[in-house]
ModelCIF file with pLDDT and N, C-alpha, C, O atoms, coordinates in Angstrom:
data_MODEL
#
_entry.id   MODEL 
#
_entity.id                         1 
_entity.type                       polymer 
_entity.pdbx_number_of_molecules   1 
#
_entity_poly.entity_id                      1 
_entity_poly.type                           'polypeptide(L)' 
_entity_poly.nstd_linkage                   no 
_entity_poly.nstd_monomer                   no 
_entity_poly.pdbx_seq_one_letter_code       
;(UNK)(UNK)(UNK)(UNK)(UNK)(UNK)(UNK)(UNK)(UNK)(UNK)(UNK)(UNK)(UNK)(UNK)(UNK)(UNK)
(UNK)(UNK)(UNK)(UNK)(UNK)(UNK)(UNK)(UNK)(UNK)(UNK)(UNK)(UNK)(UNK)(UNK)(UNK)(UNK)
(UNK)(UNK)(UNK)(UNK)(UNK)(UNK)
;
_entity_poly.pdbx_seq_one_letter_code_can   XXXXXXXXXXXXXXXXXXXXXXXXXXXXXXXXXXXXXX 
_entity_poly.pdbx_strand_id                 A 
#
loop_
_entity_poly_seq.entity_id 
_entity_poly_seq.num 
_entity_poly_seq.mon_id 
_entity_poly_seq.hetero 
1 1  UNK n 
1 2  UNK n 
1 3  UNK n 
1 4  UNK n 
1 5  UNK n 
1 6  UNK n 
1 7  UNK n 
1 8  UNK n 
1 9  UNK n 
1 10 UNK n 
1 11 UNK n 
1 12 UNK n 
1 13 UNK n 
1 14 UNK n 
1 15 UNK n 
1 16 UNK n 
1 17 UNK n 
1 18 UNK n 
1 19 UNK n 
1 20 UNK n 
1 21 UNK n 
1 22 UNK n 
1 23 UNK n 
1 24 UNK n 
1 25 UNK n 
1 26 UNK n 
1 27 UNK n 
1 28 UNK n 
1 29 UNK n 
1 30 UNK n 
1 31 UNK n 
1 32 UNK n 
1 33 UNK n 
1 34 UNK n 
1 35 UNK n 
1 36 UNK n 
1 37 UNK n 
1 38 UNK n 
#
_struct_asym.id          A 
_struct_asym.entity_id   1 
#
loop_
_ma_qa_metric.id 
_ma_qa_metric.mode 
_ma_qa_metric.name 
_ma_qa_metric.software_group_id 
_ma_qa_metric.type 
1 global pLDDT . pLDDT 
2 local  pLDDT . pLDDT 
#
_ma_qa_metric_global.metric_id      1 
_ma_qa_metric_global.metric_value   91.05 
_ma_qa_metric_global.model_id       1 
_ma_qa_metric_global.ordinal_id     1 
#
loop_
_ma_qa_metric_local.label_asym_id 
_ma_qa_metric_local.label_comp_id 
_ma_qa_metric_local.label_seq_id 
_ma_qa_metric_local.metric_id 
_ma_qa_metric_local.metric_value 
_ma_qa_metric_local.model_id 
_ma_qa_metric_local.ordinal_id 
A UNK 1  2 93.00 1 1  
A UNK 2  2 93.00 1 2  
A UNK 3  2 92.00 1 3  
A UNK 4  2 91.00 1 4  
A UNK 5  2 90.00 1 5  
A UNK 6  2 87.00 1 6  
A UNK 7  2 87.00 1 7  
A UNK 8  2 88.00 1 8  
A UNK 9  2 86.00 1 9  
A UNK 10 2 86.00 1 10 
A UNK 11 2 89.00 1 11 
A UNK 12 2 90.00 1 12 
A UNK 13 2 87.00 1 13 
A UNK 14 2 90.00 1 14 
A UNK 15 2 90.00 1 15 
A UNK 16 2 91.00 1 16 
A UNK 17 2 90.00 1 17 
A UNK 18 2 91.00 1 18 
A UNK 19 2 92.00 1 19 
A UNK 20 2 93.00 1 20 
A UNK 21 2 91.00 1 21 
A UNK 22 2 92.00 1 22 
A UNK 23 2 93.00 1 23 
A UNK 24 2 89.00 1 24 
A UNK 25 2 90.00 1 25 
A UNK 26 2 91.00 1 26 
A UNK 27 2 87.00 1 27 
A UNK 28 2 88.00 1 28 
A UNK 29 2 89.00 1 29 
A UNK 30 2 92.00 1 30 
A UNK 31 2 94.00 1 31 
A UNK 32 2 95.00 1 32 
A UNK 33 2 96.00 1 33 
A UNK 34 2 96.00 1 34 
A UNK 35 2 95.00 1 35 
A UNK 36 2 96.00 1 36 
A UNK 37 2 96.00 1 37 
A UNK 38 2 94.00 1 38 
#
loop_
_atom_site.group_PDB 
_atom_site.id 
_atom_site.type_symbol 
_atom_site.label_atom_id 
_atom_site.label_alt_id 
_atom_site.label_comp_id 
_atom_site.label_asym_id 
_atom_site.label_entity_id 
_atom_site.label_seq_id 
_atom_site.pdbx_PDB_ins_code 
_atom_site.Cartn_x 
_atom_site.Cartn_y 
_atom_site.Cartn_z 
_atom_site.occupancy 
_atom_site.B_iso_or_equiv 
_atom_site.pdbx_formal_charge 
_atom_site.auth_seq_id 
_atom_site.auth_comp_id 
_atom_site.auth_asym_id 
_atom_site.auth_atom_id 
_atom_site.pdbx_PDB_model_num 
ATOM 1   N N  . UNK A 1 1  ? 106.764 104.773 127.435 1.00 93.00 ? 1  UNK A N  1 
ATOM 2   C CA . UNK A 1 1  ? 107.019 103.371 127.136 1.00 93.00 ? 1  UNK A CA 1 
ATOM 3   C C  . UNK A 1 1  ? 106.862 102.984 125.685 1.00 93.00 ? 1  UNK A C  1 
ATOM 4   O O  . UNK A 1 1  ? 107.521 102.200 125.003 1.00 93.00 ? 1  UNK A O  1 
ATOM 5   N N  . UNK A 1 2  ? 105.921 103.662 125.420 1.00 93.00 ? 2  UNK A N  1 
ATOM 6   C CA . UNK A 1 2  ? 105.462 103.470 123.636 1.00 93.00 ? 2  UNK A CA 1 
ATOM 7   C C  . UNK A 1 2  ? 104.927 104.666 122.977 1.00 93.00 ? 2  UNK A C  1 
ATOM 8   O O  . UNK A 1 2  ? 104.093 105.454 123.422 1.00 93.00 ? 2  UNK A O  1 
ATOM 9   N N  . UNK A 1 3  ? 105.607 104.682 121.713 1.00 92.00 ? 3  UNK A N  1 
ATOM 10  C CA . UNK A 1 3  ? 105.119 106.235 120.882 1.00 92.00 ? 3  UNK A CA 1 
ATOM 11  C C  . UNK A 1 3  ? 104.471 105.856 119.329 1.00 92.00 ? 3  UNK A C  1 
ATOM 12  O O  . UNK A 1 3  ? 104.962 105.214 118.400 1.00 92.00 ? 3  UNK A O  1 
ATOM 13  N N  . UNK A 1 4  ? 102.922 106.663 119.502 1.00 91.00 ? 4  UNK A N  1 
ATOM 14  C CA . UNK A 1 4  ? 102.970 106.111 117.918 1.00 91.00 ? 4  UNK A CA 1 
ATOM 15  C C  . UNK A 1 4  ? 103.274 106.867 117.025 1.00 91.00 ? 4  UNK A C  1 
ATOM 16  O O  . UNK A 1 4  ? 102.666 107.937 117.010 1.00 91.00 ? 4  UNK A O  1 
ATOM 17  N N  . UNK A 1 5  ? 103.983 106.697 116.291 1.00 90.00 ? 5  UNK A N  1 
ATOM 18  C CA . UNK A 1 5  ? 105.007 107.961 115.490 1.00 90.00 ? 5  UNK A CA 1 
ATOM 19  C C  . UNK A 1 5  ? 104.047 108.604 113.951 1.00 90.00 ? 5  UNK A C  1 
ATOM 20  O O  . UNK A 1 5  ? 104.484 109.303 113.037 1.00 90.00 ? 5  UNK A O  1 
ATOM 21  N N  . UNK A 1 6  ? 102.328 107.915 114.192 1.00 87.00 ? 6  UNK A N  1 
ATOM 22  C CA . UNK A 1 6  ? 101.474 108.460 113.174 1.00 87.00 ? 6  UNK A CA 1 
ATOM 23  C C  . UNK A 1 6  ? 100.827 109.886 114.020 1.00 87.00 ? 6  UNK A C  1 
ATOM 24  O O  . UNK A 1 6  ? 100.428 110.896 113.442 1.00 87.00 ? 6  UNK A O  1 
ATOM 25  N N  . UNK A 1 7  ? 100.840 109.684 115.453 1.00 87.00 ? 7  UNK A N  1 
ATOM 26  C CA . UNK A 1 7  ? 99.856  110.628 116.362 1.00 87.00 ? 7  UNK A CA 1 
ATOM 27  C C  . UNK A 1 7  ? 100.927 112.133 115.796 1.00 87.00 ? 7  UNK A C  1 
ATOM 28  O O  . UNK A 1 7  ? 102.039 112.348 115.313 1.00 87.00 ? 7  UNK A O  1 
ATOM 29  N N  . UNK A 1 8  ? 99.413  113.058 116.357 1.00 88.00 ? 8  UNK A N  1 
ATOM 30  C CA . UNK A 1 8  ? 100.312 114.632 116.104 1.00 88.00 ? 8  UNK A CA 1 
ATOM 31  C C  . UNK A 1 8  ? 101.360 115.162 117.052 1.00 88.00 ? 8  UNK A C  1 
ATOM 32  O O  . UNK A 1 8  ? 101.600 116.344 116.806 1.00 88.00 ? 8  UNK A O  1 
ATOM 33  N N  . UNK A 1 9  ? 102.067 114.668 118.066 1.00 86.00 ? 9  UNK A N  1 
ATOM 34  C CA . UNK A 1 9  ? 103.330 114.958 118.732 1.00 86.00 ? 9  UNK A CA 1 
ATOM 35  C C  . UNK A 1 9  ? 104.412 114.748 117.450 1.00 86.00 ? 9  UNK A C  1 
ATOM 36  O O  . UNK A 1 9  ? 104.948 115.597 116.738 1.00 86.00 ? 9  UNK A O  1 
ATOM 37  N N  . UNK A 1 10 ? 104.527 113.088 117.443 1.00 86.00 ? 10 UNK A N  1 
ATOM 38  C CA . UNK A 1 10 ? 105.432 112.898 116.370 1.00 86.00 ? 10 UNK A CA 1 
ATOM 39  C C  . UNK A 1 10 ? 105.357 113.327 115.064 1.00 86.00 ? 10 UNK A C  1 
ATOM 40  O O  . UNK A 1 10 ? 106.345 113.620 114.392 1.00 86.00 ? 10 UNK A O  1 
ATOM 41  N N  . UNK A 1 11 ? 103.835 113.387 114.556 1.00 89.00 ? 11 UNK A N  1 
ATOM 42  C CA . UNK A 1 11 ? 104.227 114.245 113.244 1.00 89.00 ? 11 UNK A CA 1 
ATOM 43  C C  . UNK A 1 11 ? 104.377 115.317 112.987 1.00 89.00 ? 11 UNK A C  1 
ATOM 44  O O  . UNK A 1 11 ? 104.722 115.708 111.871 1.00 89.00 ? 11 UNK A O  1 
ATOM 45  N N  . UNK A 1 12 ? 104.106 116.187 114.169 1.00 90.00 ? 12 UNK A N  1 
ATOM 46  C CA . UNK A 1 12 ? 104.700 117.753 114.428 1.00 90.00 ? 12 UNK A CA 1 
ATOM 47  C C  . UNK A 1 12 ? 106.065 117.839 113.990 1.00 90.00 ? 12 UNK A C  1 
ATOM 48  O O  . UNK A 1 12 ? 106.260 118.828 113.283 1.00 90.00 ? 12 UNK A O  1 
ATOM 49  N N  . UNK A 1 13 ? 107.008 117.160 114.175 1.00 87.00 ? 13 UNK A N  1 
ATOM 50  C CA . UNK A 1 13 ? 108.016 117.125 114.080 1.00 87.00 ? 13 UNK A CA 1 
ATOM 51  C C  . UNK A 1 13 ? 108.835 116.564 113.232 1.00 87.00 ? 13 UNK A C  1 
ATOM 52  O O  . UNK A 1 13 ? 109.912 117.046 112.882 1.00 87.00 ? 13 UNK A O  1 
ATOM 53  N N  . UNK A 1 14 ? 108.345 115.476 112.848 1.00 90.00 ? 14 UNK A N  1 
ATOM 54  C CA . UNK A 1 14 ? 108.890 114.241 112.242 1.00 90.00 ? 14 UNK A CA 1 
ATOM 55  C C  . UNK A 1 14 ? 110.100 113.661 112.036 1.00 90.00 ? 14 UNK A C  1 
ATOM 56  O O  . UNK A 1 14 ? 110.641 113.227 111.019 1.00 90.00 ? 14 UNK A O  1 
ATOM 57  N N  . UNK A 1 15 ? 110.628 113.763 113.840 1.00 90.00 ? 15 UNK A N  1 
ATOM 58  C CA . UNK A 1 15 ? 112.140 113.968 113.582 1.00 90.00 ? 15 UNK A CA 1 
ATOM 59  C C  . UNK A 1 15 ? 112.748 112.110 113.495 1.00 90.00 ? 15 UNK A C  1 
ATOM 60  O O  . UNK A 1 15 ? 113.909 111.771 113.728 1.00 90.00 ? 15 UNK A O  1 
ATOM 61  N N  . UNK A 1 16 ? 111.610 111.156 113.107 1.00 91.00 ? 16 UNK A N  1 
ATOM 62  C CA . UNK A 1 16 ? 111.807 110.067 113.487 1.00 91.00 ? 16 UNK A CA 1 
ATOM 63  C C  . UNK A 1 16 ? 112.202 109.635 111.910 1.00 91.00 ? 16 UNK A C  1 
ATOM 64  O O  . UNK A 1 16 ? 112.636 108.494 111.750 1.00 91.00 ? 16 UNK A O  1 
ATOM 65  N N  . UNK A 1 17 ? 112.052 110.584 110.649 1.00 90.00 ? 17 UNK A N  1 
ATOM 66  C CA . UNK A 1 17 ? 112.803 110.442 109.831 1.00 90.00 ? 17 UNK A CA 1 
ATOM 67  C C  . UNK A 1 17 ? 113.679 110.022 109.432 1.00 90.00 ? 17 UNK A C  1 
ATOM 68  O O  . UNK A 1 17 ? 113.966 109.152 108.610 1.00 90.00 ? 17 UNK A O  1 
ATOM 69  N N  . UNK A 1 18 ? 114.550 111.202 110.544 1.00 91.00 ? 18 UNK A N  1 
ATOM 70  C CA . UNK A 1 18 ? 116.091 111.092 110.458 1.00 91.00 ? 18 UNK A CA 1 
ATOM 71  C C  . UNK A 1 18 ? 116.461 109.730 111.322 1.00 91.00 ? 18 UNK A C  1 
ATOM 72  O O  . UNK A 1 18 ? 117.508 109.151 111.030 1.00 91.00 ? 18 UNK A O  1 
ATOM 73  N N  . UNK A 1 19 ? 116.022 109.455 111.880 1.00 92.00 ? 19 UNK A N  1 
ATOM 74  C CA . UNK A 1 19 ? 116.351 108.264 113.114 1.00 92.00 ? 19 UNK A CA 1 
ATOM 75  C C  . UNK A 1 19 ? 115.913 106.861 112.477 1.00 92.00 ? 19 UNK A C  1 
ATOM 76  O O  . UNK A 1 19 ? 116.309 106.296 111.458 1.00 92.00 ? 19 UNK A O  1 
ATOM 77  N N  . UNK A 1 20 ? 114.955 106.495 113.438 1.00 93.00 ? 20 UNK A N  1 
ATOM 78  C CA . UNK A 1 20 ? 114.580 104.717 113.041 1.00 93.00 ? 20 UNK A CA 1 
ATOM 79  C C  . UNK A 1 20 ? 113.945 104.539 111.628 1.00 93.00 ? 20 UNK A C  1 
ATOM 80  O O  . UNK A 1 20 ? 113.570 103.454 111.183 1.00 93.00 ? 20 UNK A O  1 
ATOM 81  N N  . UNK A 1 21 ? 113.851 105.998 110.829 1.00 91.00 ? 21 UNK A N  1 
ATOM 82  C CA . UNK A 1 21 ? 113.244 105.499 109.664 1.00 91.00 ? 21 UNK A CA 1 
ATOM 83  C C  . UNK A 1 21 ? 114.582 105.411 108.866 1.00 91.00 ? 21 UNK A C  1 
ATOM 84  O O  . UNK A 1 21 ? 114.434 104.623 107.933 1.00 91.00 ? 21 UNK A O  1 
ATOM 85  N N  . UNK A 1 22 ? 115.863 105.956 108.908 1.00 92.00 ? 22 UNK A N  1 
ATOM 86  C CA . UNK A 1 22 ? 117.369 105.517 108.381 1.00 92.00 ? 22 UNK A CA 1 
ATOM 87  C C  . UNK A 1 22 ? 117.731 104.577 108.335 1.00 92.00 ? 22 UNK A C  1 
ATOM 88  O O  . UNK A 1 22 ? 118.318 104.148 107.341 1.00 92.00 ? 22 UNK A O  1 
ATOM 89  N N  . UNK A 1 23 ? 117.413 103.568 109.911 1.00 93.00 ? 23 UNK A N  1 
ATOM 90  C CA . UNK A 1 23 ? 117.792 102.245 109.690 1.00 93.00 ? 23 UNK A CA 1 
ATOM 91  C C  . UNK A 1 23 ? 116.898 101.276 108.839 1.00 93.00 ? 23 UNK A C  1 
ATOM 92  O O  . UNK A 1 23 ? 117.143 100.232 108.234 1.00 93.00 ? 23 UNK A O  1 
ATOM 93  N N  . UNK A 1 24 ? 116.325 101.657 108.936 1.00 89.00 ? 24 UNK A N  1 
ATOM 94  C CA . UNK A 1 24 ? 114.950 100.542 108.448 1.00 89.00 ? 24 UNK A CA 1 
ATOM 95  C C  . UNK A 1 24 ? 114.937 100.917 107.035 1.00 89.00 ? 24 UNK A C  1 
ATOM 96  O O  . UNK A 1 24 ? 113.818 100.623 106.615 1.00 89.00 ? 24 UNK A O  1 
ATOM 97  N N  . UNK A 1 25 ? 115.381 101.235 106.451 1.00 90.00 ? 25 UNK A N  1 
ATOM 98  C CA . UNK A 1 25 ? 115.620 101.535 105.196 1.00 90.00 ? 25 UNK A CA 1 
ATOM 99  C C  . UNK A 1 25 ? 116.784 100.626 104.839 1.00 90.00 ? 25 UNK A C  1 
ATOM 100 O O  . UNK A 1 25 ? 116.948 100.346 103.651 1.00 90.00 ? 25 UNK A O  1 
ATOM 101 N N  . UNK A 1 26 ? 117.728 100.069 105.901 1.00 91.00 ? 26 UNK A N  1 
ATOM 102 C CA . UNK A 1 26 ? 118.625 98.924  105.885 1.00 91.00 ? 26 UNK A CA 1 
ATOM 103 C C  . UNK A 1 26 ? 118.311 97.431  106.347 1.00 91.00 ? 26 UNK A C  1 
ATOM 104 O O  . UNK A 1 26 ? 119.091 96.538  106.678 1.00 91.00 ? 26 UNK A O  1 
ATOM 105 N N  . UNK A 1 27 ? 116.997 97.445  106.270 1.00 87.00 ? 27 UNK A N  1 
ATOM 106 C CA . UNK A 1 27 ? 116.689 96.142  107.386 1.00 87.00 ? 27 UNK A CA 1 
ATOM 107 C C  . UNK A 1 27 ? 116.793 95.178  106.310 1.00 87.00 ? 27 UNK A C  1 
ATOM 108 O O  . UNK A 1 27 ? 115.891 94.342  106.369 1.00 87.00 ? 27 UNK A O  1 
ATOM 109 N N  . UNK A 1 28 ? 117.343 95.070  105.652 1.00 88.00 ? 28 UNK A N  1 
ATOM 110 C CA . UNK A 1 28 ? 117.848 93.896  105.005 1.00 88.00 ? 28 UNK A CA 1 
ATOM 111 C C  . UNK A 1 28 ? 119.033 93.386  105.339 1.00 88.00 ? 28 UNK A C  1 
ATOM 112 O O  . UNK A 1 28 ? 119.322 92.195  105.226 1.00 88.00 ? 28 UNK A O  1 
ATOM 113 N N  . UNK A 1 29 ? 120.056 94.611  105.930 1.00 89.00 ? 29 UNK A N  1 
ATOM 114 C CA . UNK A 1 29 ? 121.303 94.605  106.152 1.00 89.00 ? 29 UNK A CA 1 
ATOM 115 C C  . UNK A 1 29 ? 121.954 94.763  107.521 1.00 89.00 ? 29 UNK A C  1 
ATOM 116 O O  . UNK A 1 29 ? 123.144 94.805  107.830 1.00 89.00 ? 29 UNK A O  1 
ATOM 117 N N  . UNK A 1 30 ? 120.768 94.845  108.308 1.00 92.00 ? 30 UNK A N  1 
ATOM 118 C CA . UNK A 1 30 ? 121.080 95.155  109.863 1.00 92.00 ? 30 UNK A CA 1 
ATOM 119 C C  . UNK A 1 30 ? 122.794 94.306  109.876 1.00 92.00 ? 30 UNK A C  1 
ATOM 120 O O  . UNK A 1 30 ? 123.094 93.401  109.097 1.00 92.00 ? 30 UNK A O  1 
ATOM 121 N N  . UNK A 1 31 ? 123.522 94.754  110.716 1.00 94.00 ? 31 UNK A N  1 
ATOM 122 C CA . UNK A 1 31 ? 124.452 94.465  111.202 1.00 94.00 ? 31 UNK A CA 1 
ATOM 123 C C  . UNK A 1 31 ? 124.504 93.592  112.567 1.00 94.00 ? 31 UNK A C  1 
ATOM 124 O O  . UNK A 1 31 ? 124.625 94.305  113.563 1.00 94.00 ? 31 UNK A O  1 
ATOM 125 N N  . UNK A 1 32 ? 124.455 92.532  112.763 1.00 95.00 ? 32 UNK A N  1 
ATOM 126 C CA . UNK A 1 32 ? 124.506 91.449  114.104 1.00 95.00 ? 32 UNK A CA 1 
ATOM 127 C C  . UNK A 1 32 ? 124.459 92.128  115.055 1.00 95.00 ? 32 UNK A C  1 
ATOM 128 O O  . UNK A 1 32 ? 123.670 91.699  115.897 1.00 95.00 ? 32 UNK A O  1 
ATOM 129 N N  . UNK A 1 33 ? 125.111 93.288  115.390 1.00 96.00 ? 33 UNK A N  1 
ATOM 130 C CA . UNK A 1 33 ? 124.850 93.674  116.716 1.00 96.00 ? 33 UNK A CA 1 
ATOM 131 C C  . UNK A 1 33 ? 123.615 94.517  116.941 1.00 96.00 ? 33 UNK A C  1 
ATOM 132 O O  . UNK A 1 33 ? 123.162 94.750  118.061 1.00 96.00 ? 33 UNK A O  1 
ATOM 133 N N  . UNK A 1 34 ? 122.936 95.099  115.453 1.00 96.00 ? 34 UNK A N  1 
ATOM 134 C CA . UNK A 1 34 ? 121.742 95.710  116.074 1.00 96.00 ? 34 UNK A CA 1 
ATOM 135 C C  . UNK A 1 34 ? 120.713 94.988  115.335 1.00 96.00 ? 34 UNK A C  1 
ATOM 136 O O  . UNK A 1 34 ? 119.937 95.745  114.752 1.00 96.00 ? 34 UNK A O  1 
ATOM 137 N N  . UNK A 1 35 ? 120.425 93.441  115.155 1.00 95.00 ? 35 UNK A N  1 
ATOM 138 C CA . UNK A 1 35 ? 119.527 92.959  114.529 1.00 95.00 ? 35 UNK A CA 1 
ATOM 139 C C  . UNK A 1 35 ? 118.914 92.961  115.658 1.00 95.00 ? 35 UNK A C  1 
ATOM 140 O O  . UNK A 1 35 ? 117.882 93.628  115.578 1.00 95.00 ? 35 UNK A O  1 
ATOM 141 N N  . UNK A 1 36 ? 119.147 92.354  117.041 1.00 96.00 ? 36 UNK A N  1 
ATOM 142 C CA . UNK A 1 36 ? 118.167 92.872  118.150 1.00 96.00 ? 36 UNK A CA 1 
ATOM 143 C C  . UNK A 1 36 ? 116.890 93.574  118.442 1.00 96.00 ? 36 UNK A C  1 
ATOM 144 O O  . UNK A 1 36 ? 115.688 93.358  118.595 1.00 96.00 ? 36 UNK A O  1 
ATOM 145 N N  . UNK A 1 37 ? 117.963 94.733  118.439 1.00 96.00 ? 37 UNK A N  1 
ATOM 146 C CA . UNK A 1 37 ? 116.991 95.825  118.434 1.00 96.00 ? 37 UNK A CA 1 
ATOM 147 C C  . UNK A 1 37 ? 115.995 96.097  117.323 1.00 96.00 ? 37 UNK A C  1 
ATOM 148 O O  . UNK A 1 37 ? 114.890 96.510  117.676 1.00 96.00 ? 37 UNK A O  1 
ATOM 149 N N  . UNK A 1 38 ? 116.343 95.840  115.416 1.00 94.00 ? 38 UNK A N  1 
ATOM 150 C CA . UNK A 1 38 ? 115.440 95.765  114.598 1.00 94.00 ? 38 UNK A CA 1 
ATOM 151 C C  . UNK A 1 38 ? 114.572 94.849  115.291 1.00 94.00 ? 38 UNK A C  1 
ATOM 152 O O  . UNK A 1 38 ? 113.507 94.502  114.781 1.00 94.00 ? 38 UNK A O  1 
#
Protein backbone atom coordinates (compact mmCIF):
# COMPACT_ATOMS: atom_id res chain seq x y z
CA UNK A 1 0.00 0.00 0.00
CA UNK A 2 2.94 2.28 0.92
CA UNK A 3 6.79 2.17 0.23
CA UNK A 4 9.36 4.22 1.85
CA UNK A 5 11.76 4.65 -0.89
CA UNK A 6 14.65 5.74 2.04
CA UNK A 7 14.25 1.90 3.65
CA UNK A 8 16.95 -0.79 2.33
CA UNK A 9 14.53 -2.71 -0.22
CA UNK A 10 14.29 0.49 -2.20
CA UNK A 11 17.69 1.63 -1.82
CA UNK A 12 19.05 -1.70 -2.82
CA UNK A 13 18.01 -0.87 -5.95
CA UNK A 14 17.18 2.52 -6.48
CA UNK A 15 15.21 1.93 -9.34
CA UNK A 16 12.79 4.79 -8.22
CA UNK A 17 15.35 7.09 -9.84
CA UNK A 18 14.48 6.33 -13.05
CA UNK A 19 10.68 6.55 -12.28
CA UNK A 20 8.85 9.08 -9.84
CA UNK A 21 12.10 10.79 -9.26
CA UNK A 22 11.94 11.84 -13.45
CA UNK A 23 8.75 13.32 -12.96
CA UNK A 24 9.24 15.28 -10.06
CA UNK A 25 12.01 16.84 -11.43
CA UNK A 26 9.02 18.38 -13.67
CA UNK A 27 6.63 19.27 -10.98
CA UNK A 28 6.53 22.58 -12.01
CA UNK A 29 5.29 21.42 -15.31
CA UNK A 30 3.09 18.45 -14.61
CA UNK A 31 0.81 18.17 -17.50
CA UNK A 32 -3.24 18.34 -16.46
CA UNK A 33 -3.70 14.95 -16.84
CA UNK A 34 -1.09 13.79 -14.37
CA UNK A 35 -1.24 16.75 -11.90
CA UNK A 36 -3.50 14.26 -9.99
CA UNK A 37 -1.44 11.88 -9.43
CA UNK A 38 1.63 14.51 -8.54
Amino acid sequence: GCYNLAASLAQKTREYCRGVSLVLNHWENLPREIVTYG
